[in-house]
PDB file of N, CA and C in Angstrom:
ATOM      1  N   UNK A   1      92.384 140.962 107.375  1.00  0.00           N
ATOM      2  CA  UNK A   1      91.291 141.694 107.960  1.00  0.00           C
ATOM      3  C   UNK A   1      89.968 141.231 107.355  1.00  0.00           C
ATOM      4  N   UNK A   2      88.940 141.338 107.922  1.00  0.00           N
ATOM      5  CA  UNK A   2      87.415 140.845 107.774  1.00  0.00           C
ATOM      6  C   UNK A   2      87.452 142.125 106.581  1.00  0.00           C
ATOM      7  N   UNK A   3      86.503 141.201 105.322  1.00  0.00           N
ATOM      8  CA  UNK A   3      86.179 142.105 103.973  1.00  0.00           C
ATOM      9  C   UNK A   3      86.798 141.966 103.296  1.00  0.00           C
ATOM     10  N   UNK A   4      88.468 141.234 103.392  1.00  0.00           N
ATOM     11  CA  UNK A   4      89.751 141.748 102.365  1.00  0.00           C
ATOM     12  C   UNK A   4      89.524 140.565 101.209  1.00  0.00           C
ATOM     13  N   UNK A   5      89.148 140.901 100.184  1.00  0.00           N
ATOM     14  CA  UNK A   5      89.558 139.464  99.281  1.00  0.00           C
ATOM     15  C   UNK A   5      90.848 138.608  99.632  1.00  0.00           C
ATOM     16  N   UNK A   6      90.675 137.165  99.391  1.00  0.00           N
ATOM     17  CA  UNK A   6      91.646 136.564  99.619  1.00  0.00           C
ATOM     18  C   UNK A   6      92.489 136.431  98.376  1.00  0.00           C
ATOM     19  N   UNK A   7      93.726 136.289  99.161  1.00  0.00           N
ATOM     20  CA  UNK A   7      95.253 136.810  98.095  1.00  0.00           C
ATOM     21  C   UNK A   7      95.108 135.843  96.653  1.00  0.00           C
ATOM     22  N   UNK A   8      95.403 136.386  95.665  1.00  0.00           N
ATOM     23  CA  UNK A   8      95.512 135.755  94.358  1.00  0.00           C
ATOM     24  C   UNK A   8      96.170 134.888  94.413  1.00  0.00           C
ATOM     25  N   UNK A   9      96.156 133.651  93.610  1.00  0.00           N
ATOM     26  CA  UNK A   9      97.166 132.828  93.442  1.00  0.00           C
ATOM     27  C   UNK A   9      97.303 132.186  92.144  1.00  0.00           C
ATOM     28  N   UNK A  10      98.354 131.733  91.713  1.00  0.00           N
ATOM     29  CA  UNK A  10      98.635 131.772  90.369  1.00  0.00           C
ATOM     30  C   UNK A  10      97.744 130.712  90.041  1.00  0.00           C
ATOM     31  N   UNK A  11      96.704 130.741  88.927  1.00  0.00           N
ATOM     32  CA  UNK A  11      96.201 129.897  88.941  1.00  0.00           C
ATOM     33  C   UNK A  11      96.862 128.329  88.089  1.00  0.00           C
ATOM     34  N   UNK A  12      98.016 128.149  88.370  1.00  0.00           N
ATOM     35  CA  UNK A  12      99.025 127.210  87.529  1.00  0.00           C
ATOM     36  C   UNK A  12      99.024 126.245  88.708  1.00  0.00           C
ATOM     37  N   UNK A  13      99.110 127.081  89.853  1.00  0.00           N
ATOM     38  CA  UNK A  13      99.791 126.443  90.883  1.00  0.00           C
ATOM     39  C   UNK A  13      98.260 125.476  91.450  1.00  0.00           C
ATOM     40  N   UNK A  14      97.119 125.916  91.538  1.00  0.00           N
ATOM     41  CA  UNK A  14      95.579 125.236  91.768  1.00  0.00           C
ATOM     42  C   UNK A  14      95.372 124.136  90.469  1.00  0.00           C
ATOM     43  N   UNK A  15      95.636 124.435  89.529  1.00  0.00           N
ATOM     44  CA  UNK A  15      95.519 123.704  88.494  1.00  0.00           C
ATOM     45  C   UNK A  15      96.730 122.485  88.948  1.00  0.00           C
ATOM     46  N   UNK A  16      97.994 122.129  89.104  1.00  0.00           N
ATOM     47  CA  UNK A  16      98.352 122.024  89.333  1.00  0.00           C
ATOM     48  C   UNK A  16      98.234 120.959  90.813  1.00  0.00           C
ATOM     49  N   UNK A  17      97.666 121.366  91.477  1.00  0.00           N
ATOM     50  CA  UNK A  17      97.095 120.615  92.540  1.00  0.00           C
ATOM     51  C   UNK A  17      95.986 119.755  92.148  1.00  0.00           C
ATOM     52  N   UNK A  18      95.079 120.425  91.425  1.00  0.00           N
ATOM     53  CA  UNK A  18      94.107 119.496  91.040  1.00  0.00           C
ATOM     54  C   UNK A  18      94.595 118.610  90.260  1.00  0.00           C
ATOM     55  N   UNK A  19      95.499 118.643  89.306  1.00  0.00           N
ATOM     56  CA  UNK A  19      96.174 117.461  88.443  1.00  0.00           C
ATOM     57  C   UNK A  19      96.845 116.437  89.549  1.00  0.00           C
ATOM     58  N   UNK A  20      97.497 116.847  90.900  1.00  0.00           N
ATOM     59  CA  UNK A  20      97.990 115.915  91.673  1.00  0.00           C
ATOM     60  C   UNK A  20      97.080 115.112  92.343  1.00  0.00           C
ATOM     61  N   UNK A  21      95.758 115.660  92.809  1.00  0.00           N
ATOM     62  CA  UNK A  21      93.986 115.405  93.119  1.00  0.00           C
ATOM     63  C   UNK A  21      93.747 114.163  92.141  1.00  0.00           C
ATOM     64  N   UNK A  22      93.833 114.620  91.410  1.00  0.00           N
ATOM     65  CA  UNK A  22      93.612 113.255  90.038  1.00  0.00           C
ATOM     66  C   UNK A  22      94.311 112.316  90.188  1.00  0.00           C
ATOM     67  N   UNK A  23      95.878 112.677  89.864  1.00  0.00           N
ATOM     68  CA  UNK A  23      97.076 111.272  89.950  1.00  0.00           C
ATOM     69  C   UNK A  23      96.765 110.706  91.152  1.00  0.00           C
ATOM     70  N   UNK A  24      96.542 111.178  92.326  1.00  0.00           N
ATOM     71  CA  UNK A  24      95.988 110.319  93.846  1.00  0.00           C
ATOM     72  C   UNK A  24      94.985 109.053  93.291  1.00  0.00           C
ATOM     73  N   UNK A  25      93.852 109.662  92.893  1.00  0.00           N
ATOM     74  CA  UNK A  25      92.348 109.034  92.890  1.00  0.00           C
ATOM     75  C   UNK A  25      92.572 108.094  90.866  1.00  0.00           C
ATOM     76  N   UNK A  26      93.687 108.597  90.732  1.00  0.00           N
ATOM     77  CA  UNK A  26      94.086 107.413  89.463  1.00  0.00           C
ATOM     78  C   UNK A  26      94.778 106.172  89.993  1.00  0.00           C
ATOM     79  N   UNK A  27      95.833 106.222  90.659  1.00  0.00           N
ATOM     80  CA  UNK A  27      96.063 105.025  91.763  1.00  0.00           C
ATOM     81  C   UNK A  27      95.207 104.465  92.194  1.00  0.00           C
ATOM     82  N   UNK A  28      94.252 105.364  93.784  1.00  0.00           N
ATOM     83  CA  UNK A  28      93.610 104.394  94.473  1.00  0.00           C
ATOM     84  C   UNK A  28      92.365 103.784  93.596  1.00  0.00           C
ATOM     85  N   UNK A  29      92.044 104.304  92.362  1.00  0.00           N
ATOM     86  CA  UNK A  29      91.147 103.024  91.443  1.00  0.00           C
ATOM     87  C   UNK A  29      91.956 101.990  90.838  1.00  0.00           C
ATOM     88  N   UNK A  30      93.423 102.549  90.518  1.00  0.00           N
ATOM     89  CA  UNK A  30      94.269 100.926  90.019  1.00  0.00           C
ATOM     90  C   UNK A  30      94.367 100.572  91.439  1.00  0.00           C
ATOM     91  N   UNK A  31      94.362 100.546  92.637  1.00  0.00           N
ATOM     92  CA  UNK A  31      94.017  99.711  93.284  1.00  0.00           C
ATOM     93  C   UNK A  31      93.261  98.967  93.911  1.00  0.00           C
ATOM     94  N   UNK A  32      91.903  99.886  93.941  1.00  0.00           N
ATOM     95  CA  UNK A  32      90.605  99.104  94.293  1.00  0.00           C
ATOM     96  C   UNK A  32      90.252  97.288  92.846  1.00  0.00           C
ATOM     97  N   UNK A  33      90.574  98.434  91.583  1.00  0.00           N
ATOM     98  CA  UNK A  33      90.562  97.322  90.523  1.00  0.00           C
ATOM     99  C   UNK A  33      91.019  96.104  91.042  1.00  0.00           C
ATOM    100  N   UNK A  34      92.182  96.453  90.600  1.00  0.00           N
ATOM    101  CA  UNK A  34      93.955  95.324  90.884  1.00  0.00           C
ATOM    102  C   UNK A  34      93.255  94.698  92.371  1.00  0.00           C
ATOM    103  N   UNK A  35      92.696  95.068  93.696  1.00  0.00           N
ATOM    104  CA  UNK A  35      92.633  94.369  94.188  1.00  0.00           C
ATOM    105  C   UNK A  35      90.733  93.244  94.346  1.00  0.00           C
ATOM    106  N   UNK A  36      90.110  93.920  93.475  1.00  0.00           N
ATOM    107  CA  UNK A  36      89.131  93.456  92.612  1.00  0.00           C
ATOM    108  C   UNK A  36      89.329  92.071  91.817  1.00  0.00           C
ATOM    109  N   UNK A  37      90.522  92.176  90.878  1.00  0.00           N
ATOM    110  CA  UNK A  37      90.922  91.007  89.908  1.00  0.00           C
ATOM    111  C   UNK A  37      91.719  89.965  90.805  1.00  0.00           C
ATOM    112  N   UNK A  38      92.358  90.619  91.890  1.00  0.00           N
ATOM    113  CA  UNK A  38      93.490  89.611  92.628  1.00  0.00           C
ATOM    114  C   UNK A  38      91.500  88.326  93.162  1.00  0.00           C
ATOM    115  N   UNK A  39      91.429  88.644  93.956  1.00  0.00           N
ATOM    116  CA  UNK A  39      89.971  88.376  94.857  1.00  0.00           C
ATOM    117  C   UNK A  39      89.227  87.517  93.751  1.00  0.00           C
ATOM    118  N   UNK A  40      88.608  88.319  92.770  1.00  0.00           N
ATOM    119  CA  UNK A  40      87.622  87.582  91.485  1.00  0.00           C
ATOM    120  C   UNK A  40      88.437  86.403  90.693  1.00  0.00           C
ATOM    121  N   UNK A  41      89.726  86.915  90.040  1.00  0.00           N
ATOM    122  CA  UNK A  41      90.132  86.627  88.817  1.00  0.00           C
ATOM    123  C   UNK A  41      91.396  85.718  89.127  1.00  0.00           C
ATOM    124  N   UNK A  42      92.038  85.292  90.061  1.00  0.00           N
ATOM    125  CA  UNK A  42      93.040  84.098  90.032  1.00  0.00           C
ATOM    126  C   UNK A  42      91.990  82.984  90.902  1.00  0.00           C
ATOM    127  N   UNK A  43      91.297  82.308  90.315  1.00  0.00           N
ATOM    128  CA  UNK A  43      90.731  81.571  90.737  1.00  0.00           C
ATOM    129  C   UNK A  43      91.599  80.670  90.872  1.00  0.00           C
ATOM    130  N   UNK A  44      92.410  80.008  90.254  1.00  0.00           N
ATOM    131  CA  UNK A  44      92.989  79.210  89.954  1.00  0.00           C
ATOM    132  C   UNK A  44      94.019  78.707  91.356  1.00  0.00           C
ATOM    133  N   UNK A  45      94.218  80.333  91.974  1.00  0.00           N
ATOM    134  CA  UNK A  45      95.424  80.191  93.475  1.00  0.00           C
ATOM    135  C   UNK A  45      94.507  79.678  94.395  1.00  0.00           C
ATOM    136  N   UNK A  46      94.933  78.659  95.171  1.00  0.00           N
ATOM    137  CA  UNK A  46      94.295  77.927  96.404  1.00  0.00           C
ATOM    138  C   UNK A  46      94.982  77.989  97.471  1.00  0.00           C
ATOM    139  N   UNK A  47      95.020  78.238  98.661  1.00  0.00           N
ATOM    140  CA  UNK A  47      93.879  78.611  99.071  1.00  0.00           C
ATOM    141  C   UNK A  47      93.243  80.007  98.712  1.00  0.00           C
ATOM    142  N   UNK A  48      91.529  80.642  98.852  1.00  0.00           N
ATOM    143  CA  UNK A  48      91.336  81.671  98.460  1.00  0.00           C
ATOM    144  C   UNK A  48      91.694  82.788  99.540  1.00  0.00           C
ATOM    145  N   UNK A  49      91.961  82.199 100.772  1.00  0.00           N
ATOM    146  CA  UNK A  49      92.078  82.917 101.636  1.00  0.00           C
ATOM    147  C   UNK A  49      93.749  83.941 101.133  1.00  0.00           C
ATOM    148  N   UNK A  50      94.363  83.149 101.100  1.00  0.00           N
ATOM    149  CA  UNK A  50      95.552  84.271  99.919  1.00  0.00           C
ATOM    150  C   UNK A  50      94.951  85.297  99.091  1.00  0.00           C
ATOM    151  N   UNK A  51      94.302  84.589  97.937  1.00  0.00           N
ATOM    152  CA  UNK A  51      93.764  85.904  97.404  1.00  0.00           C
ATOM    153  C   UNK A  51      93.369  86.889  98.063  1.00  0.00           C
ATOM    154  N   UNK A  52      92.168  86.512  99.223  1.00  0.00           N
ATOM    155  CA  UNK A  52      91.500  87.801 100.094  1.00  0.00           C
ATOM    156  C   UNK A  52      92.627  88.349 100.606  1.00  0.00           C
ATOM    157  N   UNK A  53      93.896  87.598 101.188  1.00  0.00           N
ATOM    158  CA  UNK A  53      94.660  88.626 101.929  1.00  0.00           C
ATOM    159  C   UNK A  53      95.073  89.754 101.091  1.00  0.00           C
ATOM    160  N   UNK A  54      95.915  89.432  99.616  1.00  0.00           N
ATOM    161  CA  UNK A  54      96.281  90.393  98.987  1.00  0.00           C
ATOM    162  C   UNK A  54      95.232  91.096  98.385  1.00  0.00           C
ATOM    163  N   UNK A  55      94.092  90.953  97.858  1.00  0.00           N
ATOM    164  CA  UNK A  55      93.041  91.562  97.185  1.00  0.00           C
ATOM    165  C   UNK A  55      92.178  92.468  98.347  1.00  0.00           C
ATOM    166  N   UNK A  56      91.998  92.166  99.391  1.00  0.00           N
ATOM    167  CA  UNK A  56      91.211  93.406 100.365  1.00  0.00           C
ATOM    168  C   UNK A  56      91.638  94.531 100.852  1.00  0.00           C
ATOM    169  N   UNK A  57      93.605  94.058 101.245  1.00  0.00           N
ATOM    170  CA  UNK A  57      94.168  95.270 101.771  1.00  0.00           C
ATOM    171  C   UNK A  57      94.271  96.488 100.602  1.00  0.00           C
ATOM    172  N   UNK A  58      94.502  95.969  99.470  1.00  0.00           N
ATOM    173  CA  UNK A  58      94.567  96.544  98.189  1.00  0.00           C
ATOM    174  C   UNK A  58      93.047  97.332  98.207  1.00  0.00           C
ATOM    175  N   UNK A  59      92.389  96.855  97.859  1.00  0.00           N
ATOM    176  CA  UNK A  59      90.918  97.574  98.152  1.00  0.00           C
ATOM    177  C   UNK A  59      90.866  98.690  99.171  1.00  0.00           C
ATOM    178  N   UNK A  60      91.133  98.156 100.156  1.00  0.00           N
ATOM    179  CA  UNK A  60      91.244  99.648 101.257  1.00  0.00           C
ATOM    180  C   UNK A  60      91.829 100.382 101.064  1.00  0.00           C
ATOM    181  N   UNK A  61      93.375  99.884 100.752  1.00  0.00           N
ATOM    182  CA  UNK A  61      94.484 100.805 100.730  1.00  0.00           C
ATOM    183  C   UNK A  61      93.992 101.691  99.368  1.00  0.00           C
ATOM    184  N   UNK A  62      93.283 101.546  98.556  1.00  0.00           N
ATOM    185  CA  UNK A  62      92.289 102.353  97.593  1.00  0.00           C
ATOM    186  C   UNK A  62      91.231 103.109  97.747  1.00  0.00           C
ATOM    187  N   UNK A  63      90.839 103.058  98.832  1.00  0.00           N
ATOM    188  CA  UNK A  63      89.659 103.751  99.252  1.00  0.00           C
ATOM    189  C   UNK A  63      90.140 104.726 100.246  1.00  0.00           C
ATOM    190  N   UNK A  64      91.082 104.452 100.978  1.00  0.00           N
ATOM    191  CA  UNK A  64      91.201 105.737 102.001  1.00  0.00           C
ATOM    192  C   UNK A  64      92.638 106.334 101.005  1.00  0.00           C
ATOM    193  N   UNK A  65      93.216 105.708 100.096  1.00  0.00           N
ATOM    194  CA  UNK A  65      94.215 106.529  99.487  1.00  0.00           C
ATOM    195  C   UNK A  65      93.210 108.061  99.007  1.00  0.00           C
ATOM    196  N   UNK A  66      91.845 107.315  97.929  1.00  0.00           N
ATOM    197  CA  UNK A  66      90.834 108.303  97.599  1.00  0.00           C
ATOM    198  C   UNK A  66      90.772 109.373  98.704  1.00  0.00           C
ATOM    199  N   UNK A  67      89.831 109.244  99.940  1.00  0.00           N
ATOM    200  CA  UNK A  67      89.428 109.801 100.459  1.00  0.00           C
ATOM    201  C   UNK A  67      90.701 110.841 101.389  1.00  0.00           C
ATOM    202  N   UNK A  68      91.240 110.609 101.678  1.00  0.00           N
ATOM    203  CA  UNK A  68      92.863 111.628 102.228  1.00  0.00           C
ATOM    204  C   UNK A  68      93.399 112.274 100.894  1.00  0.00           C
ATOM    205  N   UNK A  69      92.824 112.368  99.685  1.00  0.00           N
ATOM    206  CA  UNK A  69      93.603 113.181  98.796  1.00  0.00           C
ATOM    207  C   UNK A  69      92.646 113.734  98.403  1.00  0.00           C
ATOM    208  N   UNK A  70      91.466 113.783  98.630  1.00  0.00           N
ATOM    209  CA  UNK A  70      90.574 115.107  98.956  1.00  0.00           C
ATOM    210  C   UNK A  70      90.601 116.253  99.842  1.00  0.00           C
ATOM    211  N   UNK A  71      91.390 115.632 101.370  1.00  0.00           N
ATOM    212  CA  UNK A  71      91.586 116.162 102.071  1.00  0.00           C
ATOM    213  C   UNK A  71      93.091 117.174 102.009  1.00  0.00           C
ATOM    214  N   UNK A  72      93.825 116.146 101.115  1.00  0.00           N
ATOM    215  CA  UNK A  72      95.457 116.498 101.019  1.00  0.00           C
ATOM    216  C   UNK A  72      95.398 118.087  99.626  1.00  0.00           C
ATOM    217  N   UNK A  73      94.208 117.921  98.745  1.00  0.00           N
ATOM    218  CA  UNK A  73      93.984 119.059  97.623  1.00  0.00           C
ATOM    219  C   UNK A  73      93.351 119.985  98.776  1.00  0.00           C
ATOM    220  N   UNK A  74      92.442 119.835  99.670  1.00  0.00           N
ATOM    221  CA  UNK A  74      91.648 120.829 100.540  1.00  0.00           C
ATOM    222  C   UNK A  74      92.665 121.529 100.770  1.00  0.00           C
ATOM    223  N   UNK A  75      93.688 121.210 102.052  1.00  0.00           N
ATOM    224  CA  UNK A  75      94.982 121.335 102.609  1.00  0.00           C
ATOM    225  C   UNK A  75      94.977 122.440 102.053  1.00  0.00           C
ATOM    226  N   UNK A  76      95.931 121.727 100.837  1.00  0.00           N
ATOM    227  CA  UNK A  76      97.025 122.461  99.959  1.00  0.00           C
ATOM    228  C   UNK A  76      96.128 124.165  99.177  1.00  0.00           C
ATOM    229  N   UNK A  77      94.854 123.821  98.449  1.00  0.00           N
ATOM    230  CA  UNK A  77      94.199 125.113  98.067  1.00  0.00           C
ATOM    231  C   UNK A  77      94.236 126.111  99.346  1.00  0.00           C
ATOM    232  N   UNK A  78      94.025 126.020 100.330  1.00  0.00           N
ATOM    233  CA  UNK A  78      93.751 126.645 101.722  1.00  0.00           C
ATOM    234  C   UNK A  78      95.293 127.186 102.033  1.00  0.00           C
ATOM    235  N   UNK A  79      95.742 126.528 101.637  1.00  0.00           N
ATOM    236  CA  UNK A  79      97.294 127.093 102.425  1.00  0.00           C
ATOM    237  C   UNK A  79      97.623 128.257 101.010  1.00  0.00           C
ATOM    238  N   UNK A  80      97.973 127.885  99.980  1.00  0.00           N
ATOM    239  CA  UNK A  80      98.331 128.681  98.712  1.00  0.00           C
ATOM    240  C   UNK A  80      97.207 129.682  98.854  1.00  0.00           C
ATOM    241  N   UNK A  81      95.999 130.065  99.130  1.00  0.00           N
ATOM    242  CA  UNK A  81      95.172 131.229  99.125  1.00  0.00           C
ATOM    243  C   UNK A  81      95.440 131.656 100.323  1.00  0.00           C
ATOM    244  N   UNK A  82      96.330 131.569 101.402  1.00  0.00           N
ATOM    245  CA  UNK A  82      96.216 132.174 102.391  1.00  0.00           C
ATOM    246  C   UNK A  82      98.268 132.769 102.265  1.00  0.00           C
ATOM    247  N   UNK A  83      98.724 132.171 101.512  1.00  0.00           N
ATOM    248  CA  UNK A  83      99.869 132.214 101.088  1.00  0.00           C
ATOM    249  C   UNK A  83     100.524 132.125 102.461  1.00  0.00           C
ATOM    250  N   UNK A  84     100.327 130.402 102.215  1.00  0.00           N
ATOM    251  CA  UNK A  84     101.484 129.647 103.866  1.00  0.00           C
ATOM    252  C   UNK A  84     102.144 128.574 103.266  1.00  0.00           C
ATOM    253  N   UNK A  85     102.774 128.254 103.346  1.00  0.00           N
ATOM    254  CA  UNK A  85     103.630 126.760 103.265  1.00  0.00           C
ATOM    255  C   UNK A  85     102.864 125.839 102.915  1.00  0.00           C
ATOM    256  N   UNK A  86     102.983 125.000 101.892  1.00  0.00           N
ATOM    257  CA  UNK A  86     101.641 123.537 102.363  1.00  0.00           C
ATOM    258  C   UNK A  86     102.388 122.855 103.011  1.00  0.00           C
ATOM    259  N   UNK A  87     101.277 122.370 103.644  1.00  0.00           N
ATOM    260  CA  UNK A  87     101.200 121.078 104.850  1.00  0.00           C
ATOM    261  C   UNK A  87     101.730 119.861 104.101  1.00  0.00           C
ATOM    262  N   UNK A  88     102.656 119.436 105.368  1.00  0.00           N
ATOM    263  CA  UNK A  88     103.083 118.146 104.889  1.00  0.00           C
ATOM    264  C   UNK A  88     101.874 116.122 104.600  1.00  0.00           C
ATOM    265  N   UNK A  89     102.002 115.749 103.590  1.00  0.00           N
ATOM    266  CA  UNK A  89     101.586 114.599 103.246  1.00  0.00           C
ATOM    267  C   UNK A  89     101.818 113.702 103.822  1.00  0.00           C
ATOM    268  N   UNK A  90     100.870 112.455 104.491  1.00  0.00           N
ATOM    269  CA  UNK A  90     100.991 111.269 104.625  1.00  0.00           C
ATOM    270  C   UNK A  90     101.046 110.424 103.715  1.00  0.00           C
ATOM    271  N   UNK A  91     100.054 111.039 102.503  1.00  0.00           N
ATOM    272  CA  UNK A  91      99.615 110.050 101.043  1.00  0.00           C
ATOM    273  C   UNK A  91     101.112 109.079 100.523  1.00  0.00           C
ATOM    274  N   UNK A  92     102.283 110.302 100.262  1.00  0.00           N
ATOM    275  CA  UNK A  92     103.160 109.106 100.122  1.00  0.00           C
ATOM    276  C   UNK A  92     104.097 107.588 100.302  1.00  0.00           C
ATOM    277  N   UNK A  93     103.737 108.338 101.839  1.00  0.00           N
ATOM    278  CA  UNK A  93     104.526 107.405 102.886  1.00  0.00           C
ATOM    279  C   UNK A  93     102.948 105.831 103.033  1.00  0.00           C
ATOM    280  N   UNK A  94     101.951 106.629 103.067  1.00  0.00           N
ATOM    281  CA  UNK A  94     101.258 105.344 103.381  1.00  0.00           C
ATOM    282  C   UNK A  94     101.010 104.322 101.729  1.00  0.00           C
ATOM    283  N   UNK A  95     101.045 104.985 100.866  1.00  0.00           N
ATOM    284  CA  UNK A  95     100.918 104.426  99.514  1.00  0.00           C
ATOM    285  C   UNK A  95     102.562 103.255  99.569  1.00  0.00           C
ATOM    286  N   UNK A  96     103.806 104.218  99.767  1.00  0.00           N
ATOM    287  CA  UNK A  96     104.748 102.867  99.751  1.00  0.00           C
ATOM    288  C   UNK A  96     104.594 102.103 100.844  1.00  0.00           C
ATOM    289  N   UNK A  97     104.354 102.343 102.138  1.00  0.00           N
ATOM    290  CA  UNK A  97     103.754 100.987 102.902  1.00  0.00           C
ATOM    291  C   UNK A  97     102.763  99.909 102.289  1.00  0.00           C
ATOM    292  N   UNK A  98     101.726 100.395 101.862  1.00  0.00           N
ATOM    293  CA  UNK A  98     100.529  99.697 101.590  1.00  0.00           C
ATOM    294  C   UNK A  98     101.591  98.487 100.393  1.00  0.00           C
ATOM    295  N   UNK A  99     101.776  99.003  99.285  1.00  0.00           N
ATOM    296  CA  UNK A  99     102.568  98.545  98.417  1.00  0.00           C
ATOM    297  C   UNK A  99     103.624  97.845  98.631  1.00  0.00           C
ATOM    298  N   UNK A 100     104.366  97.965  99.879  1.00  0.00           N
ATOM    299  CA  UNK A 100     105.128  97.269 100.342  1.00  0.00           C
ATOM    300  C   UNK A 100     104.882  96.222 100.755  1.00  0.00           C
ATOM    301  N   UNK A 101     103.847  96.424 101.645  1.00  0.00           N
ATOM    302  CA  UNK A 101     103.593  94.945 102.215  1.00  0.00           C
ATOM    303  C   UNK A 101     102.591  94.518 100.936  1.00  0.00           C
ATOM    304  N   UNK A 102     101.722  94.994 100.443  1.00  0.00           N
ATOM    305  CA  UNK A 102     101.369  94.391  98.861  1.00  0.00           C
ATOM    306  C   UNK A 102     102.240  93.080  98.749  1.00  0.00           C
ATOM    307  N   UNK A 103     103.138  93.759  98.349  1.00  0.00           N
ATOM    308  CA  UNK A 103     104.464  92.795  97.705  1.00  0.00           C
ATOM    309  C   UNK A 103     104.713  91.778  98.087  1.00  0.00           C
ATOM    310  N   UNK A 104     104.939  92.089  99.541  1.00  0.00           N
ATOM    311  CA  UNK A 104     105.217  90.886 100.574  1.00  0.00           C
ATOM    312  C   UNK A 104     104.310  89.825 100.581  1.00  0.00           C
ATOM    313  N   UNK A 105     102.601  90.062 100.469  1.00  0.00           N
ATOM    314  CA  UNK A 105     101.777  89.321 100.144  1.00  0.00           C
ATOM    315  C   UNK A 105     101.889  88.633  98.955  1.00  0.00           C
ATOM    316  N   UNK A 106     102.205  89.249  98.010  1.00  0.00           N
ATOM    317  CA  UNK A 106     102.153  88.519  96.542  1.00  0.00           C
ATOM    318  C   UNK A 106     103.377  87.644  97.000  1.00  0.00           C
ATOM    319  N   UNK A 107     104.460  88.034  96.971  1.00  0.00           N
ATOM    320  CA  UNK A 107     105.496  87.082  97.388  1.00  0.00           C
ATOM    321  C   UNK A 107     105.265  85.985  97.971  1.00  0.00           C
ATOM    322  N   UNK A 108     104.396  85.743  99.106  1.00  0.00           N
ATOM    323  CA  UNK A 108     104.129  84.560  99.977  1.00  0.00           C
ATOM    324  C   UNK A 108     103.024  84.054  99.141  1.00  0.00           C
ATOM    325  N   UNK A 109     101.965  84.525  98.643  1.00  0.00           N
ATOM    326  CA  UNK A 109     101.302  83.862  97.698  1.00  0.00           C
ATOM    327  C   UNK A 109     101.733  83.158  96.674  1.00  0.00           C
ATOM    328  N   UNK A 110     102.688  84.202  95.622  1.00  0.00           N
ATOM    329  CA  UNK A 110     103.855  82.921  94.659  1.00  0.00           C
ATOM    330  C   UNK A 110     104.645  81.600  95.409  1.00  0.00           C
ATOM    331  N   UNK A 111     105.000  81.812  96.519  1.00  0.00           N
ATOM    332  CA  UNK A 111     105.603  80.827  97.068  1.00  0.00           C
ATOM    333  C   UNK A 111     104.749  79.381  98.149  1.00  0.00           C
ATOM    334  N   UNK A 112     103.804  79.977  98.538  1.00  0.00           N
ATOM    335  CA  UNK A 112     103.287  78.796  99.152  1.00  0.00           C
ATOM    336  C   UNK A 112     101.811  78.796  98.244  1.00  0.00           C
ATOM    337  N   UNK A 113     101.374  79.468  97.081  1.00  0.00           N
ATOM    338  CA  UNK A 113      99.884  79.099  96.864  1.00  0.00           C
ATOM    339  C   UNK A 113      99.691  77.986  95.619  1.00  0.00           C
ATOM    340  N   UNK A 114      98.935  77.092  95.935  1.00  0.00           N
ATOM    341  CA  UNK A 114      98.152  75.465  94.922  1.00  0.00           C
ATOM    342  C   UNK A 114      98.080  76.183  93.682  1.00  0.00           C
ATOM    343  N   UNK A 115      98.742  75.955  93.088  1.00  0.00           N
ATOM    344  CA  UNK A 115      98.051  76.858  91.385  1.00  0.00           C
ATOM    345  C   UNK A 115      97.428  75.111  90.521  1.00  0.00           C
ATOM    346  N   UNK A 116      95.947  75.534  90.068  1.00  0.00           N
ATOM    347  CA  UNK A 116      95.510  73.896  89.665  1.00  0.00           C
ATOM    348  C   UNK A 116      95.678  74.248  88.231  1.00  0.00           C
TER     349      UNK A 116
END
């Protein structure tokens, strides 16, 4: 009803979320980095166009990991103060894709790239 304070919630369980808020946005900076050093720092792999492949998707896949786990803590506080279920996550499923094919990139890079 209009006026009613909204329902208590343990504050373990918000704390708690915000620590998962963090572990998100601690990744997508090891990956903006990691795909920072791939791009800058193997100079050495030729062609560079390898590097960019694995070093940009990495970058993105860091930046919207960030930005959807702002949205994924919004979610979740909103649902626990209204005391509903939380909403189900994409964050995981797209983090092992991204990483997956990661891999696949590094893989084809170890195997076909000029190391001088």
């Amino acid at each position: 009803m209009e006026g009613e304070p909204e329902p208590h919630i343990d504050y373990r369980f918000s704390l708690a979320n915000e620590r998962t808020f963090l572990a998100w946005n601690r990744t997508a900076l090891a990956l903006v980095a990691g795909g920072l050093a791939v791009v800058q720092l193997l100079d050495e792999v030729e062609p560079a166009a390898l590097r960019r492949a694995l070093g940009i998707p990495m970058v993105l896949l860091g930046g919207l990991l960030a930005a959807l786990s702002y949205s994924r803590w919004d979610r979740n506080e909103r649902a626990m103060h209204a005391d509903r279920a939380l909403p189900p996550s994409v964050l995981p499923r797209l983090l092992t894709l991204g990483v997956t094919v990661g891999g696949v990139i590094a893989l084809v890079m170890v195997l076909v790239a000029d190391v001088r």
